[in-house]
Protein backbone atom coordinates (compact mmCIF):
# COMPACT_ATOMS: atom_id res chain seq x y z
CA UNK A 1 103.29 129.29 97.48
CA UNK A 2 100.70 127.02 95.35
CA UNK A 3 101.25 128.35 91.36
CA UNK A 4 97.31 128.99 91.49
CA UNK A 5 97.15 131.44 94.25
CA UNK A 6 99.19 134.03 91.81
CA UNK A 7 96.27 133.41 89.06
CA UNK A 8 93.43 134.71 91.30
CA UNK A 9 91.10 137.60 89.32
CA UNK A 10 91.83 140.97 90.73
CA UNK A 11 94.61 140.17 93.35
CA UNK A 12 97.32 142.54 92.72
CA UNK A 13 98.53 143.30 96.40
CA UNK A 14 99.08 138.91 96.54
CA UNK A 15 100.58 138.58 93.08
CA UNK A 16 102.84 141.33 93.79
CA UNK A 17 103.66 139.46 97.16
CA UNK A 18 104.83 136.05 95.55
CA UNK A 19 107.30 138.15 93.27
CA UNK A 20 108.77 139.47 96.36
CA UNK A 21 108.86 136.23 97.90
CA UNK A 22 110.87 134.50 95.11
CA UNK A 23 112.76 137.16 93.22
CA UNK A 24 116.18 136.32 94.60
CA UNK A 25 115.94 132.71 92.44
CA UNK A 26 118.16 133.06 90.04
CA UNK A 27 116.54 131.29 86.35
CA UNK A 28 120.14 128.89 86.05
CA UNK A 29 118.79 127.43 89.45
CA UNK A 30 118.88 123.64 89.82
CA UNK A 31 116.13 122.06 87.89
CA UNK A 32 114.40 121.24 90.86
CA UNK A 33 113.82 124.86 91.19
CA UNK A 34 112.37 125.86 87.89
CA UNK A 35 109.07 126.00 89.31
CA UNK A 36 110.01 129.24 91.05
CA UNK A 37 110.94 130.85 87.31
CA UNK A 38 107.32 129.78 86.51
CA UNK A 39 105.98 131.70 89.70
CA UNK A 40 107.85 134.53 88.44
CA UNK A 41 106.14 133.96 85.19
CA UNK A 42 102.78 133.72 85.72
CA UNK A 43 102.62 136.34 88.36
CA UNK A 44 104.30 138.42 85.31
CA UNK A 45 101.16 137.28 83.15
CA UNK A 46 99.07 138.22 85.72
CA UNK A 47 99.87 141.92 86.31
CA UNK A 48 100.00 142.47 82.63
CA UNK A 49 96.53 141.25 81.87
CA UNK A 50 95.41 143.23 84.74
CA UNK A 51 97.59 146.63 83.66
CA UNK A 52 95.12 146.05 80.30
CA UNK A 53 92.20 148.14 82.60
CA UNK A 54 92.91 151.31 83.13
CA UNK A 55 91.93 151.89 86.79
CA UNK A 56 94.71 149.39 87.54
CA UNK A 57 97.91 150.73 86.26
CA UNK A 58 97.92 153.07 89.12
CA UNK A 59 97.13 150.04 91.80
CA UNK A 60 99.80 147.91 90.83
CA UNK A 61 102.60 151.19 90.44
CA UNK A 62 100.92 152.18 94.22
CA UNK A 63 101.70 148.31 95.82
CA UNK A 64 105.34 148.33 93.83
CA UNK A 65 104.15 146.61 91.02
CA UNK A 66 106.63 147.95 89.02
CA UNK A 67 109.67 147.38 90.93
CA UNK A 68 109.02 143.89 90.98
CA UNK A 69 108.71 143.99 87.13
CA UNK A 70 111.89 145.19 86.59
CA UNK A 71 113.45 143.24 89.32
CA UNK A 72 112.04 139.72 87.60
CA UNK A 73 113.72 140.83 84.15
CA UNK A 74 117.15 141.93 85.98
CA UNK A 75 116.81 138.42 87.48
CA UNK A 76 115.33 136.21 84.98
CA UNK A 77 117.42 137.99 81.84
CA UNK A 78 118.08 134.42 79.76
CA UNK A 79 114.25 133.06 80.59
CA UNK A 80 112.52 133.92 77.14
CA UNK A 81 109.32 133.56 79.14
CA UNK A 82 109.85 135.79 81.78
CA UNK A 83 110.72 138.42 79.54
CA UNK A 84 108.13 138.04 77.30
CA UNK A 85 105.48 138.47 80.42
CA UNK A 86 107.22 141.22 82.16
CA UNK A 87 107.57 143.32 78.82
CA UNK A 88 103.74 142.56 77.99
CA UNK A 89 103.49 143.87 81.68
CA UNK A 90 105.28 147.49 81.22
CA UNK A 91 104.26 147.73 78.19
CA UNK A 92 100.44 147.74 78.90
CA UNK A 93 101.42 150.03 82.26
CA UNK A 94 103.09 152.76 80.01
CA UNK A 95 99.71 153.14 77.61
CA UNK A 96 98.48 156.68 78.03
CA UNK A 97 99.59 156.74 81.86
CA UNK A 98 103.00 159.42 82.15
CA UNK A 99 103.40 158.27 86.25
CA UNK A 100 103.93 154.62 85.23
CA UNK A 101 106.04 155.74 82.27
CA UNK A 102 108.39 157.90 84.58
CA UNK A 103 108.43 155.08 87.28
CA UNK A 104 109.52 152.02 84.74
CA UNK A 105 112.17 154.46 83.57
CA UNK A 106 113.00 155.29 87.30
CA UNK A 107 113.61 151.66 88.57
CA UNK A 108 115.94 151.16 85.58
CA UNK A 109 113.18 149.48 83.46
CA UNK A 110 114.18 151.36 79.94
CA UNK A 111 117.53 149.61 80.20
CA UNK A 112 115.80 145.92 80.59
CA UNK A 113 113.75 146.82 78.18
CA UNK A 114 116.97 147.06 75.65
CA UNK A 115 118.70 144.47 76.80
CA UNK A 116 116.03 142.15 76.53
CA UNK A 117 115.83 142.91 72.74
CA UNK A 118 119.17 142.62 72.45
CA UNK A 119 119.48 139.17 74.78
CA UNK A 120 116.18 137.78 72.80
CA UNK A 121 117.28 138.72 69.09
CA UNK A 122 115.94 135.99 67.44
CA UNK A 123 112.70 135.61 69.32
CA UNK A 124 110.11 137.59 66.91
CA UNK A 125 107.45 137.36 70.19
CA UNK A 126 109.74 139.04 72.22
CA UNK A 127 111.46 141.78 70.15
CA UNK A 128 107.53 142.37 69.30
CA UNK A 129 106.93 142.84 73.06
CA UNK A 130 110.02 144.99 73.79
CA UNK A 131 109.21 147.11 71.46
CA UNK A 132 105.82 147.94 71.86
CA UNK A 133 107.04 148.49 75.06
CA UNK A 134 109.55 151.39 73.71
CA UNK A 135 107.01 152.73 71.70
CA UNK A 136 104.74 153.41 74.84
CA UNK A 137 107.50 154.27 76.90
CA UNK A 138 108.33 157.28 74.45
CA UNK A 139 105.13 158.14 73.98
CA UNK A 140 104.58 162.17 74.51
CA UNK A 141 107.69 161.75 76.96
CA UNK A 142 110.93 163.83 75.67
CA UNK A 143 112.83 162.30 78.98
CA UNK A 144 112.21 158.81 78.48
CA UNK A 145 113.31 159.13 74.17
CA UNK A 146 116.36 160.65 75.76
CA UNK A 147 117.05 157.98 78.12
CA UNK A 148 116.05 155.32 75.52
CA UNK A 149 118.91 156.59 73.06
CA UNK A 150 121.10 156.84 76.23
CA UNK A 151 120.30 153.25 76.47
CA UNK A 152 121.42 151.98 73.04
CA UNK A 153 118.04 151.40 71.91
CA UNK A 154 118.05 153.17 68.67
CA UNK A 155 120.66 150.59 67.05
CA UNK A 156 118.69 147.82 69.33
CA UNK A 157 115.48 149.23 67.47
CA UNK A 158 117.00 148.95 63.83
CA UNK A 159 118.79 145.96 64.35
CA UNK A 160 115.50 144.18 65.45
CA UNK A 161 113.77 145.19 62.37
CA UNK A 162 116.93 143.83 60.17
CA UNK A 163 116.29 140.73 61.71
CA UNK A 164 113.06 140.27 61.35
CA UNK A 165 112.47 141.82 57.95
CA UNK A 166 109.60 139.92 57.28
CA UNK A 167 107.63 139.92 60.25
CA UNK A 168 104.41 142.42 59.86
CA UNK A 169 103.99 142.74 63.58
CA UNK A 170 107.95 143.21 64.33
CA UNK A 171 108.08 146.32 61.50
CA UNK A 172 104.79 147.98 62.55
CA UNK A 173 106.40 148.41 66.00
CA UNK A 174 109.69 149.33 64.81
CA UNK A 175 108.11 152.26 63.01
CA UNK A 176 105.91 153.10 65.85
CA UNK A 177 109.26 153.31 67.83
CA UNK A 178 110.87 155.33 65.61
CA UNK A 179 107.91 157.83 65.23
CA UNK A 180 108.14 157.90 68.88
CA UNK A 181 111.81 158.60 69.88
CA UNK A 182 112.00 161.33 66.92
CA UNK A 183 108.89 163.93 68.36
CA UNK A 184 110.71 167.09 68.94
CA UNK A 185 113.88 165.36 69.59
CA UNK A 186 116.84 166.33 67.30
CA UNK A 187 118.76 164.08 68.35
CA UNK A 188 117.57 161.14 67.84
CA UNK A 189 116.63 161.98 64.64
CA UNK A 190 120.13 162.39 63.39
CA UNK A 191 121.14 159.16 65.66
CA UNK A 192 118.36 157.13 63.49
CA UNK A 193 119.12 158.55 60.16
CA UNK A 194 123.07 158.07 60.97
CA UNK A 195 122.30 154.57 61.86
CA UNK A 196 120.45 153.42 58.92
CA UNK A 197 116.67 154.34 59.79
CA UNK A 198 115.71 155.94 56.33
CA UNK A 199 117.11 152.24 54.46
CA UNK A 200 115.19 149.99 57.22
CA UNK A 201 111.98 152.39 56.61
CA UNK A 202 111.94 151.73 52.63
CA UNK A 203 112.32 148.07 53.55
CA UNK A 204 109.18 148.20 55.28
CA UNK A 205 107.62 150.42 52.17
CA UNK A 206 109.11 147.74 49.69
CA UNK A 207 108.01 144.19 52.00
CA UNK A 208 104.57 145.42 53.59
CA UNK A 209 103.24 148.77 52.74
CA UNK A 210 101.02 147.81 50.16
CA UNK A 211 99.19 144.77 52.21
CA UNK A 212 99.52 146.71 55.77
CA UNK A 213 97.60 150.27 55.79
CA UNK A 214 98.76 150.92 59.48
CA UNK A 215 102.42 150.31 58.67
CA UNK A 216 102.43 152.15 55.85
CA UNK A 217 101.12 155.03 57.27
CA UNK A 218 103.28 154.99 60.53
CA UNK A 219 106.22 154.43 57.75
CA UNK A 220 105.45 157.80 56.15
CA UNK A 221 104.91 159.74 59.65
CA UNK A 222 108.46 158.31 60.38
CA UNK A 223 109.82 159.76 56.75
CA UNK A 224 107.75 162.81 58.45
CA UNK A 225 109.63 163.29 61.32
CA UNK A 226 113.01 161.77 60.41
CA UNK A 227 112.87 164.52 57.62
CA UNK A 228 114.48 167.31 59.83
CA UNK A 229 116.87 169.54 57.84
CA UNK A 230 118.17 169.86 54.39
CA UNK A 231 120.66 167.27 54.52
CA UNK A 232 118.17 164.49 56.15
CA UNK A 233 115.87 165.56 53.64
CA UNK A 234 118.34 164.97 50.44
CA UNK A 235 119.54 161.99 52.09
CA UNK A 236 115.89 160.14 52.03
CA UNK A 237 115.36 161.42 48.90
CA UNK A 238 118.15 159.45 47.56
CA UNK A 239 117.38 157.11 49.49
CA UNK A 240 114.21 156.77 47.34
CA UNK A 241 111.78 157.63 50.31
CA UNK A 242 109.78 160.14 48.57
CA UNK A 243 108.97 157.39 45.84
CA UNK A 244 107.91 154.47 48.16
CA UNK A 245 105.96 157.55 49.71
CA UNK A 246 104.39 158.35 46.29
CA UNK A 247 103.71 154.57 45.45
CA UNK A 248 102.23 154.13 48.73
CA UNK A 249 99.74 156.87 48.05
CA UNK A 250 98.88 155.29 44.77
CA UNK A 251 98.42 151.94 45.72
CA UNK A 252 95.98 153.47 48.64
CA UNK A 253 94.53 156.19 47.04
CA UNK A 254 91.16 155.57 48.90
CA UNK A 255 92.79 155.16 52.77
CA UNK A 256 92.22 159.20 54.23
CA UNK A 257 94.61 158.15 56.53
CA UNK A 258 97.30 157.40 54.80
CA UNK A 259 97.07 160.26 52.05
CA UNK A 260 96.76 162.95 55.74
CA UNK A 261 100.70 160.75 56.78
CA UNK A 262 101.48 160.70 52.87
CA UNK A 263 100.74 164.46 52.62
CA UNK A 264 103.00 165.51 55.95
CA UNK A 265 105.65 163.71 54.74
CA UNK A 266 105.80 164.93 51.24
CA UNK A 267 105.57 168.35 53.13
CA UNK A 268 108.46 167.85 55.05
CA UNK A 269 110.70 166.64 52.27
CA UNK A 270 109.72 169.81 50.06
CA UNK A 271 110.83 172.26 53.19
CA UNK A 272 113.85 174.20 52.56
CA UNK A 273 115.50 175.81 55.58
CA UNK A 274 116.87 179.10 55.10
CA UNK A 275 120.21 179.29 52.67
CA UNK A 276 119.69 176.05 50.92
CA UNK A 277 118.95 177.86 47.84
CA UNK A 278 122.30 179.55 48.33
CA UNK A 279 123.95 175.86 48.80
CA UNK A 280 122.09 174.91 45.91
CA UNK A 281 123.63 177.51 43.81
CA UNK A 282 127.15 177.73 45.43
CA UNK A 283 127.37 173.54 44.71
CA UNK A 284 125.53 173.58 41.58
CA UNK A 285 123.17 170.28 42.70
CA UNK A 286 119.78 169.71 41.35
CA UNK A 287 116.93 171.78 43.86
CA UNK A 288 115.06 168.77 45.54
CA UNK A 289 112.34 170.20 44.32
CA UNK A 290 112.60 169.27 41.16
CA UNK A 291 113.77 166.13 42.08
CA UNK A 292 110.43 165.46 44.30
CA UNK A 293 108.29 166.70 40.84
CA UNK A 294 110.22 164.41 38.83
CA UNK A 295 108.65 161.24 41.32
CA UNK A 296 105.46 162.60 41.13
CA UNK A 297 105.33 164.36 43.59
CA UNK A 298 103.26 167.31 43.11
CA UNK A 299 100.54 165.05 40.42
CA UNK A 300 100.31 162.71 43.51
CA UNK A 301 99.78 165.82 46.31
CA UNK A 302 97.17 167.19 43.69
CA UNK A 303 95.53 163.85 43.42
CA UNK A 304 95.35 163.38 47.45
CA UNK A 305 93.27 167.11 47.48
CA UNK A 306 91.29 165.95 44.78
CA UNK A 307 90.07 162.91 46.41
CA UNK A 308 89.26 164.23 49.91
CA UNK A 309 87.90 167.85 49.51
CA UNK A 310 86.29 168.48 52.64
CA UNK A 311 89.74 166.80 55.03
CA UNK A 312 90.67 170.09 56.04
CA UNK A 313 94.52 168.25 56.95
CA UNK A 314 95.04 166.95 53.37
CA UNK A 315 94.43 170.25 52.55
CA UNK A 316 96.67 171.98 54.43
CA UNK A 317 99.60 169.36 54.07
CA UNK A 318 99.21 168.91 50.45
CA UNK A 319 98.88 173.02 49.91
CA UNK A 320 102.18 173.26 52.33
CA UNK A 321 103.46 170.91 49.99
CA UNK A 322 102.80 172.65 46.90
CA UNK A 323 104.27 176.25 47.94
CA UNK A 324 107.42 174.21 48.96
CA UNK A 325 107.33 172.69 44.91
CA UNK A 326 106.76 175.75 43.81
CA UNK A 327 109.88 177.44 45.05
CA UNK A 328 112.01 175.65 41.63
CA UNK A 329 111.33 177.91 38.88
CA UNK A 330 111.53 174.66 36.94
CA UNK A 331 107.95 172.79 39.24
CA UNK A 332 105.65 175.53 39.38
CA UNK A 333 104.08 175.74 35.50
CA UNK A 334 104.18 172.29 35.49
CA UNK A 335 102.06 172.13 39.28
CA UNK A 336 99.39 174.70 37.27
CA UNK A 337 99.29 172.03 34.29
CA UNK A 338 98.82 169.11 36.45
CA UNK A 339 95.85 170.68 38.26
CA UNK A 340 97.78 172.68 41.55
CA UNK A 341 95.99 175.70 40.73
CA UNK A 342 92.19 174.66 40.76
CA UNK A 343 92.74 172.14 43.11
CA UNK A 344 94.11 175.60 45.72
CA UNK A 345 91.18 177.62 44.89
CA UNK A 346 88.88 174.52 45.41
CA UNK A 347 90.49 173.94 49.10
CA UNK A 348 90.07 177.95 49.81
CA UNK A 349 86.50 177.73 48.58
CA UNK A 350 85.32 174.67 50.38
CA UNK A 351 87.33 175.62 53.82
CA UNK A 352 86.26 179.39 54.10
CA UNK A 353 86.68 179.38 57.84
CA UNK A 354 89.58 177.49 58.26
CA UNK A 355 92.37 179.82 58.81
CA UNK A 356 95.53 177.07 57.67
CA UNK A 357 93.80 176.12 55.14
CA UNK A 358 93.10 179.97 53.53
CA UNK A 359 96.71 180.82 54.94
CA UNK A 360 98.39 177.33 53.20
CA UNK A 361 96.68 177.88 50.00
CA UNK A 362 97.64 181.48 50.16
CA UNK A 363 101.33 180.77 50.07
CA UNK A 364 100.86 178.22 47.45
CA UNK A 365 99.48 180.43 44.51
CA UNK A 366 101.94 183.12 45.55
CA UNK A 367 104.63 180.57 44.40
CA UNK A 368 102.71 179.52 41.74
CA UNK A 369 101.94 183.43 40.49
CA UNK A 370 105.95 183.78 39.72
CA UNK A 371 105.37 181.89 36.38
CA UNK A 372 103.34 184.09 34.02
CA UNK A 373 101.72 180.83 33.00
CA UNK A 374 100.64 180.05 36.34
CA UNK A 375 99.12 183.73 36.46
CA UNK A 376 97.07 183.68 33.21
CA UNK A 377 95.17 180.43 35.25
CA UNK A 378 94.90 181.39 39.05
CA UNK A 379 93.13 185.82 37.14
CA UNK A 380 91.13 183.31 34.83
CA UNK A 381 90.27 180.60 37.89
CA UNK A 382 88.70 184.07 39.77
CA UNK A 383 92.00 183.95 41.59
CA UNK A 384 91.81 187.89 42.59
CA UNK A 385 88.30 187.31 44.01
CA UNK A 386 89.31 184.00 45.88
CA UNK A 387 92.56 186.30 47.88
CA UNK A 388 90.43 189.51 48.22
CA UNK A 389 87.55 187.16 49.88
CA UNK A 390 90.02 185.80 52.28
CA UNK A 391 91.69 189.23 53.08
CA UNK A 392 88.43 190.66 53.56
CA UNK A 393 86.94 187.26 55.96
CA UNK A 394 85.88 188.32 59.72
CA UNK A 395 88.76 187.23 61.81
CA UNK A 396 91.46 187.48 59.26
CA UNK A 397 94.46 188.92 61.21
CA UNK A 398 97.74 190.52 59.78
CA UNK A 399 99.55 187.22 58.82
CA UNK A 400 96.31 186.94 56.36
CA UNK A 401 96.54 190.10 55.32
CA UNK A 402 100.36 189.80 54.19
CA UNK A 403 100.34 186.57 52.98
CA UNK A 404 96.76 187.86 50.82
CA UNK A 405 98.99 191.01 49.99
CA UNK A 406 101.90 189.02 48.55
CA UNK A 407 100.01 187.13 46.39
CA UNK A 408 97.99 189.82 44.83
CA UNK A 409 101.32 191.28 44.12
CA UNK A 410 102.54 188.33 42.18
CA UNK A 411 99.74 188.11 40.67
CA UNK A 412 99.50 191.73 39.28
CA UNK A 413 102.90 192.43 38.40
CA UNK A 414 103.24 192.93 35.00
CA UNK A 415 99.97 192.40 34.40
CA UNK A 416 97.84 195.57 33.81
CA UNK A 417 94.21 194.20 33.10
CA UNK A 418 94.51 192.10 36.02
CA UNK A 419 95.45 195.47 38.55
CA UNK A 420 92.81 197.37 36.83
CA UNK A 421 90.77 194.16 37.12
CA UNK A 422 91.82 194.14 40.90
CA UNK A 423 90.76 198.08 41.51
CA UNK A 424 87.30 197.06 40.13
CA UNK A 425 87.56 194.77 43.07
CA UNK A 426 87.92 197.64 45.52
CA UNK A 427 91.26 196.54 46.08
CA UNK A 428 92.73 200.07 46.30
CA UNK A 429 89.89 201.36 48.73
CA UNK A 430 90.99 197.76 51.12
CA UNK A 431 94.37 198.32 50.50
CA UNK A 432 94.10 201.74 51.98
CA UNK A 433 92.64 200.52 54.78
CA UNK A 434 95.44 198.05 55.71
CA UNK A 435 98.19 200.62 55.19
CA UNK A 436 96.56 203.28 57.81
CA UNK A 437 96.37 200.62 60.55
CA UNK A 438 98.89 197.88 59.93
CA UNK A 439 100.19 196.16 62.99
CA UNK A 440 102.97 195.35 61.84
CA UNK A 441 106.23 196.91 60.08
CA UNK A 442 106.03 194.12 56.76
CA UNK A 443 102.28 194.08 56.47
CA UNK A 444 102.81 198.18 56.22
CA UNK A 445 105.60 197.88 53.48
CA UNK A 446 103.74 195.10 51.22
CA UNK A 447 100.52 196.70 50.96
CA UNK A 448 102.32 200.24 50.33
CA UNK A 449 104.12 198.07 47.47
CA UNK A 450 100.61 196.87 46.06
CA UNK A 451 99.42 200.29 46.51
CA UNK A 452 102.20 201.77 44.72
CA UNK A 453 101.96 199.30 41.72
CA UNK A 454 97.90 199.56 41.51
CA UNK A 455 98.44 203.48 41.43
CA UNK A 456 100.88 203.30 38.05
CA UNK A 457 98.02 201.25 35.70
CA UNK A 458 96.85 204.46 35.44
CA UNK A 459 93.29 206.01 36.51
CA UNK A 460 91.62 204.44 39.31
CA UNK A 461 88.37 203.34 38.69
CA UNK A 462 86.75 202.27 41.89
CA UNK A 463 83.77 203.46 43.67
CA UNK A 464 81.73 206.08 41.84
CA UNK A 465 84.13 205.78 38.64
CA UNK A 466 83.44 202.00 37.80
CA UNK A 467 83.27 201.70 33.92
CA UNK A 468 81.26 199.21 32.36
CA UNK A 469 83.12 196.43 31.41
CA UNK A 470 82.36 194.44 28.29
CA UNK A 471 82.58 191.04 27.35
CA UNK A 472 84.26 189.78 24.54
CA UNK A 473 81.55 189.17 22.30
CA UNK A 474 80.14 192.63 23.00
CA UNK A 475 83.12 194.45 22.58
CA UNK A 476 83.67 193.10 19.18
CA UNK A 477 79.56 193.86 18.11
CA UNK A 478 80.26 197.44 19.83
CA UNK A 479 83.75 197.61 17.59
CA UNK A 480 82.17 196.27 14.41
CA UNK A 481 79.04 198.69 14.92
CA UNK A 482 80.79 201.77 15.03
CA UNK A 483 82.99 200.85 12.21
CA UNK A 484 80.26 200.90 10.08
CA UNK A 485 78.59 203.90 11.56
CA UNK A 486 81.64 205.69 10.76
CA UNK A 487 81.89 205.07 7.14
CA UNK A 488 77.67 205.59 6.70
CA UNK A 489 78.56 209.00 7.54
CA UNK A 490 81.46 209.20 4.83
CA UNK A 491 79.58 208.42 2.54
CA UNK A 492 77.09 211.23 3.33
CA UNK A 493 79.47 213.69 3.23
CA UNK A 494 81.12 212.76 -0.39
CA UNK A 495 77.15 213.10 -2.08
């Protein structure tokens, strides 16, 4: 068959033929043969600049495209150009299209995949090709990440960006990869951070983050997702992963998209799963907390909210963020100093109607209230007003009423202007409310608790017994003209 007949525009039933035709040529053939390898190849190149449209990735999986894809790379394993088309070819098959994903995988085309990055090491083209292929291969698909791992491709994935350390291209992939296999896959994300993964994603922070904006925000989703439990989490932070995050942020202050990745990750690496305050006091280590605030963390996080007020997701990542800080009795007056507080009430005032954002911001200056500093700021910032106005919001349900209910309570406690302050509100009257229908058995006991602690300031003075309240300045004319009122009328007396 004529080389040019496998180059004609649209013919995927023919190209698919000459595979078939000349598949059982092995690439060592005599030299007389190596022709037929360049069949191979160019029919390769052919179905992968056709698998570019959409409306033919089904065609070619429908005439056995794919078969014949994975049967030229079984075949053709030492021909770097073989493999280079035929991973171009899956590659472009397994973009947004599950059917072609699940058939590669099927006719063993995962395993080719790895073996050609590990057969190809030092070809930069192809280990760029294989894994772009991985990455779309794992994309939204929890069976093929398995089967990849199963593979060996998480070591094949790591080793690849070792060896090409300076390659833009080869790293952007990796990460992609990584991002990838790690979506709701435990698994793998121990494999990768067992393996190395947090070291060869700093490398890519240290070589190319500040020049590449899409690496270095696909670097700090994979921080994101590779940040999975408390000992993952310590172990990046030693790492230094939460300072290449925090530089990154800097040096791209202005890129939305990489402050939303930037934000997740910092996030993640401030979550604490349940007990690992306990571990933190029954081992006596520093809370990562403070460790995080002591990068920057929290300044940085403030900084990100500041810049992009109306990104709802900043937002709501950088508030998580915060309430995660704020758990270290050590962070939280020194998140009020550097701006947390404003920059919550700003975020709850901007996004009235966004439920994660009120909820987020909610859990933040509940935190934040445990410091009395903290709740001096949030009563003088109008904090009361800001949680009653989202308690209060059409639509709020009971995990808004808790969460609102919490925070008044920290906010409160101790503080007797600010309840009294708070029943001027109508707090007591709303409070009320919540108890005598409460869904739920917590959202019952908090607001009892509130109730309870609004009840001992003393005399309520909501509707119908509302005092006039007095500024400062007129309190102290009020004060001073009494005074001397008091001793006109002395004087009276003694003439």
């Amino acid at each position: 068959m004529p080389l040019h007949t496998l180059k004609l525009k649209g013919d995927i039933p023919g190209t698919i033929a000459g595979m078939h035709i000349y598949c059982t040529l092995p690439c060592g053939a005599p030299s007389h043969l190596h022709s037929e390898c360049k069949i191979q190849c160019a029919a390769l190149q052919t179905l992968a600049d056709l698998a570019c449209e959409r409306h033919n990735r089904a065609k070619i999986a429908e005439e056995g495209g794919i078969e014949r894809i994975v049967a030229a790379m079984c075949g053709h394993m030492p021909d770097r150009d073989v493999q280079l088309q035929a991973l171009r070819a899956l590659c472009n098959l397994a973009v947004y299209n599950q059917e072609c994903q699940d058939q590669i995988a099927a006719h063993g085309g995962i395993e080719c995949v790895v073996e050609a990055l590990r057969g190809h090491a030092s070809d930069s083209a192809v280990q760029l090709q294989a894994l772009r292929a991985l990455c779309n291969l794992a994309h939204r698909n929890g069976a093929n990440s398995v089967k990849i791992a199963a593979a060996g491709g998480i070591p094949a994935v790591l080793h690849s960006m070792a060896a090409h350390a300076e390659d833009h291209d080869v790293q952007l992939q990796g990460c992609c990869s990584l991002v990838n296999l790690t979506v709701d896959n435990e698994a793998n994300k121990a494999a990768i951070t067992a393996a190395g993964g947090v070291a060869a994603v700093a490398s890519c922070f240290e070589k190319h983050a500040q020049q590449h904006t899409d690496l270095a925000m696909h670097a700090c989703r994979c921080l994101s997702n590779l940040a999975y439990d408390d000992d993952a989490r310590d172990a990046i932070v030693a790492a230094g992963g939460a300072e290449c995050v925090v530089s990154t942020m800097r040096h791209h202050k202005d890129q939305k998209r990489i402050q939303t990745s930037a934000c997740g990750a910092l996030s993640n690496l401030a979550h604490t799963n349940d007990g690992y305050l306990a571990k933190i006091k029954a081992t006596g280590a520093v809370h990562r907390a403070i460790q995080l605030s002591n990068q920057g963390v929290g300044k940085r996080t403030v900084l990100a909210m500041q810049t992009f007020p109306d990104d709802a997701e900043i937002q709501v990542r950088a508030s998580w963020a915060l309430r995660k800080l704020a758990e270290a009795e050590e962070t939280r007056i020194k998140i009020g100093k550097e701006g947390g507080i404003d920059s919550l009430l700003s975020a709850m005032r901007n996004h009235r109607s966004n439920f994660e954002v009120q909820i987020k911001a909610l859990f933040a200056l509940r935190n934040l209230a445990e410091s009395s500093f903290n709740q001096a700021k949030i009563i003088a910032a109008g904090g009361l007003e800001m949680v009653m106005a989202a308690m209060d919001r059409p639509g709020a349900n009971y995990q808004m009423q808790e969460v609102s209910c919490m925070t008044l309570h920290s906010l409160v406690n101790g503080r007797e202007v600010a309840a009294k302050r708070l029943k001027r509100l109508g707090g007591m009257d709303r409070l009320r409310r919540i108890c005598a229908s409460a869904p739920t058995e917590s959202l019952l006991q908090c607001s009892k608790q509130l109730v309870e602690l609004l009840q001992a300031t003393g005399e309520e003075t909501g509707h119908g017994k509302q005092r006039q309240s007095l500024s400062p300045e007129r309190g102290a004319t009020k004060k001073r003209t009494e005074k001397g009122k008091a001793k006109k009328k002395s004087r009276v007396k003694q003439t």
